[in-house]
Every structure is written in structure tokens, then in C-alpha cells.
Protein backbone atom coordinates (compact mmCIF):
# COMPACT_ATOMS: atom_id res chain seq x y z
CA UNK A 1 0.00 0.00 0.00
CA UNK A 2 1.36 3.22 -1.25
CA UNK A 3 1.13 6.67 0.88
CA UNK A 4 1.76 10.02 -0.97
CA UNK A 5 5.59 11.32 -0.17
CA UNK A 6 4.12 14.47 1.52
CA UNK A 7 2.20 12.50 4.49
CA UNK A 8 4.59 9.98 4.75
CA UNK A 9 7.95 12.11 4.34
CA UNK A 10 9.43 8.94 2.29
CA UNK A 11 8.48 5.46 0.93
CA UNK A 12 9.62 2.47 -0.14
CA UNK A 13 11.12 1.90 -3.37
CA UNK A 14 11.49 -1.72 -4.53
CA UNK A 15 13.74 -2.61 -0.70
CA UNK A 16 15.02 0.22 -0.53
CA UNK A 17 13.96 2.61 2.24
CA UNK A 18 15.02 6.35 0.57
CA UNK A 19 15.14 10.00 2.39
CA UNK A 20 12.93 12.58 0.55
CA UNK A 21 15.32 15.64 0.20
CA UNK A 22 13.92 18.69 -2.23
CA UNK A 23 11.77 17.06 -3.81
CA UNK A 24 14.20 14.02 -4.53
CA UNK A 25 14.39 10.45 -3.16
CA UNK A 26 18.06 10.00 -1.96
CA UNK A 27 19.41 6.24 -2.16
CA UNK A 28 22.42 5.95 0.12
CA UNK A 29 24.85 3.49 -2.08
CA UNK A 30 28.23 1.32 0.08
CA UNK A 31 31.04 -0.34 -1.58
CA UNK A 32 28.46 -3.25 -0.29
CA UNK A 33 25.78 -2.31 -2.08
CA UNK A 34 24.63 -4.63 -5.02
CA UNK A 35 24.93 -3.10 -8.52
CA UNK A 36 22.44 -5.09 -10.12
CA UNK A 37 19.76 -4.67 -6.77
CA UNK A 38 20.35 -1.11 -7.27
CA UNK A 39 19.92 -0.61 -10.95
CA UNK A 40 16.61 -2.67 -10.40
CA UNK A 41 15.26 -0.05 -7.99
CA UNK A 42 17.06 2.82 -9.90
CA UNK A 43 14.40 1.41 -13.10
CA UNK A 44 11.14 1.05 -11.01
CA UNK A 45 11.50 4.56 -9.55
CA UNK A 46 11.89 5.76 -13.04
CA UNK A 47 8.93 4.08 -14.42
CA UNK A 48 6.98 5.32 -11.33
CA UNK A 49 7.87 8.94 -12.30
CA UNK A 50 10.20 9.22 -9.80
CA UNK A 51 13.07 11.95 -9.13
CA UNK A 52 15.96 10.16 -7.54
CA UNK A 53 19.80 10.73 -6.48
CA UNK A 54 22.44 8.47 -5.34
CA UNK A 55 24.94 9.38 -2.70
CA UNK A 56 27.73 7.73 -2.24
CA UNK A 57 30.94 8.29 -0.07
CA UNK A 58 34.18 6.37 -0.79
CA UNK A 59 35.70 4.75 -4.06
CA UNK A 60 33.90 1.46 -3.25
CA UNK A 61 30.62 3.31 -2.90
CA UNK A 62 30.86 5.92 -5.90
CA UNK A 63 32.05 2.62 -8.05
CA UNK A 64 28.62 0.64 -7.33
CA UNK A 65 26.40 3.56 -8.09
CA UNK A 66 28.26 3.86 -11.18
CA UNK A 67 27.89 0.59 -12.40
CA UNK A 68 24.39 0.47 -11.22
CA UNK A 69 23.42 3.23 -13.84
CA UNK A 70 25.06 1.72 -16.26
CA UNK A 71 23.39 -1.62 -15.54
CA UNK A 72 19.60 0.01 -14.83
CA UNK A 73 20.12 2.02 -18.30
CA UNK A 74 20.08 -1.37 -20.29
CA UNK A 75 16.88 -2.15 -18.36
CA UNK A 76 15.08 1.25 -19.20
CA UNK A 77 16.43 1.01 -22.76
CA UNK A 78 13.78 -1.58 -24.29
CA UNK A 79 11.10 0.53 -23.31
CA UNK A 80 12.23 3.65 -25.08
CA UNK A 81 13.80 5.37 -22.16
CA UNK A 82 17.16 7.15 -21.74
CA UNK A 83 18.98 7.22 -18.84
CA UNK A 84 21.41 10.02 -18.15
CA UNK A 85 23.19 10.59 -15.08
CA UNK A 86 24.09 14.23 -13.49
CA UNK A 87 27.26 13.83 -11.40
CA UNK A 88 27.99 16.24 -8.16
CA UNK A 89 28.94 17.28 -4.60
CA UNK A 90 27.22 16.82 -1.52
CA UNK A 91 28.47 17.71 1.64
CA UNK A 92 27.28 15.80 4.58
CA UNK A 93 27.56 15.91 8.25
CA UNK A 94 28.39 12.64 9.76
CA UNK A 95 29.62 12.53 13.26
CA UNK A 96 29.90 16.05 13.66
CA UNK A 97 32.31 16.01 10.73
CA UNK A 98 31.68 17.39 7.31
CA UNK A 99 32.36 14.93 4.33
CA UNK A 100 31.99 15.69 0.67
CA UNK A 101 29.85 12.76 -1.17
CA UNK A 102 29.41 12.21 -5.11
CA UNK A 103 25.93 12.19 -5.90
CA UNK A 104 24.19 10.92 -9.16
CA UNK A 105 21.23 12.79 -10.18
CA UNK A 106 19.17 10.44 -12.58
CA UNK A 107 16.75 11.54 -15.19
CA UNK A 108 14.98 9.67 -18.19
CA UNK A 109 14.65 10.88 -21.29
């Protein structure tokens, strides 16, 4: 059961449990995180009409949301759908400390 974003602050996207953040759902990505898992709920929040950014902080973590766009723009691409990916900064406060994270805005076209 589905609750609009404004009463609910966020909701589930495929098993992913995002922050809503201006208007955008924001998908924390580790060096653990699964490519393929991700580019699976990077394609359903697309086809839901979604606007969604990755964050990621550290190598491991930037490399998996990279290869998860590249992976969930083959799955969009049957259905007529572009993927393009934004790259920027973030800066985050984690411990009391500041850290910059890459982020990957993500919009079909």
C-alpha cells in the first residue's frame, strides 16, 4: 500500500527505504551495495515517475552507483527510455564532521 511522499515524508522503493530531500528520493549506495539490486530499484523509480539521487561516499561506494546506472540504463532502454546521469557534490555531516559525497542525479529521457 502506497502513501503520498508528503504525508509519509518517504516510501519504499522496490527494498530500498530512501530519504525525501527537495523534492528528490536519496538512495544511500556502500562499496556493499549490489549493482544489479540497485539498478533494479534505480528502473522502477523511473517508471513510477520518480526523481531520484544516489549518494555515495568512498571509491567502493561511488564505483557501485556507477555501475548500477550503467546496468539500470540497459533495463530502461527496451522501453524507449534514456537514462542520463548528473554527477555532483554533496556535503554531509556525519559525526559532527563534514564529508563531501558524489551524488548521481538520474533523469529519463
Amino acid at each position: 500500500m502506497e502513501h503520498p511522499a508528503e504525508e509519509k515524508h518517504h516510501e519504499e522503493i522496490g527494498t530500498i527505504d530512501p530519504i525525501l530531500e527537495n523534492g528528490y528520493y536519496v538512495l544511500r549506495v556502500s562499496g556493499s551495495s549490489n549493482a544489479k539490486n540497485l539498478a533494479t530499484t534505480i528502473s522502477q523509480a523511473l517508471f513510477d515517475s520518480r526523481k531520484l539521487k544516489l549518494r555515495a561516499i568512498g571509491a567502493g561506494a561511488v564505483n557501485q552507483a556507477y555501475k548500477a546506472c550503467a546496468v539500470a540504463r540497459g533495463y530502461v532502454a527496451p522501453r524507449g527510455v534514456d537514462l542520463l546521469v548528473r554527477p555532483g557534490f554533496d556535503t554531509v555531516t556525519i559525526d559532527d564532521k563534514e564529508i563531501s559525497a558524489v551524488t548521481f542525479l538520474i533523469v529519463a529521457q
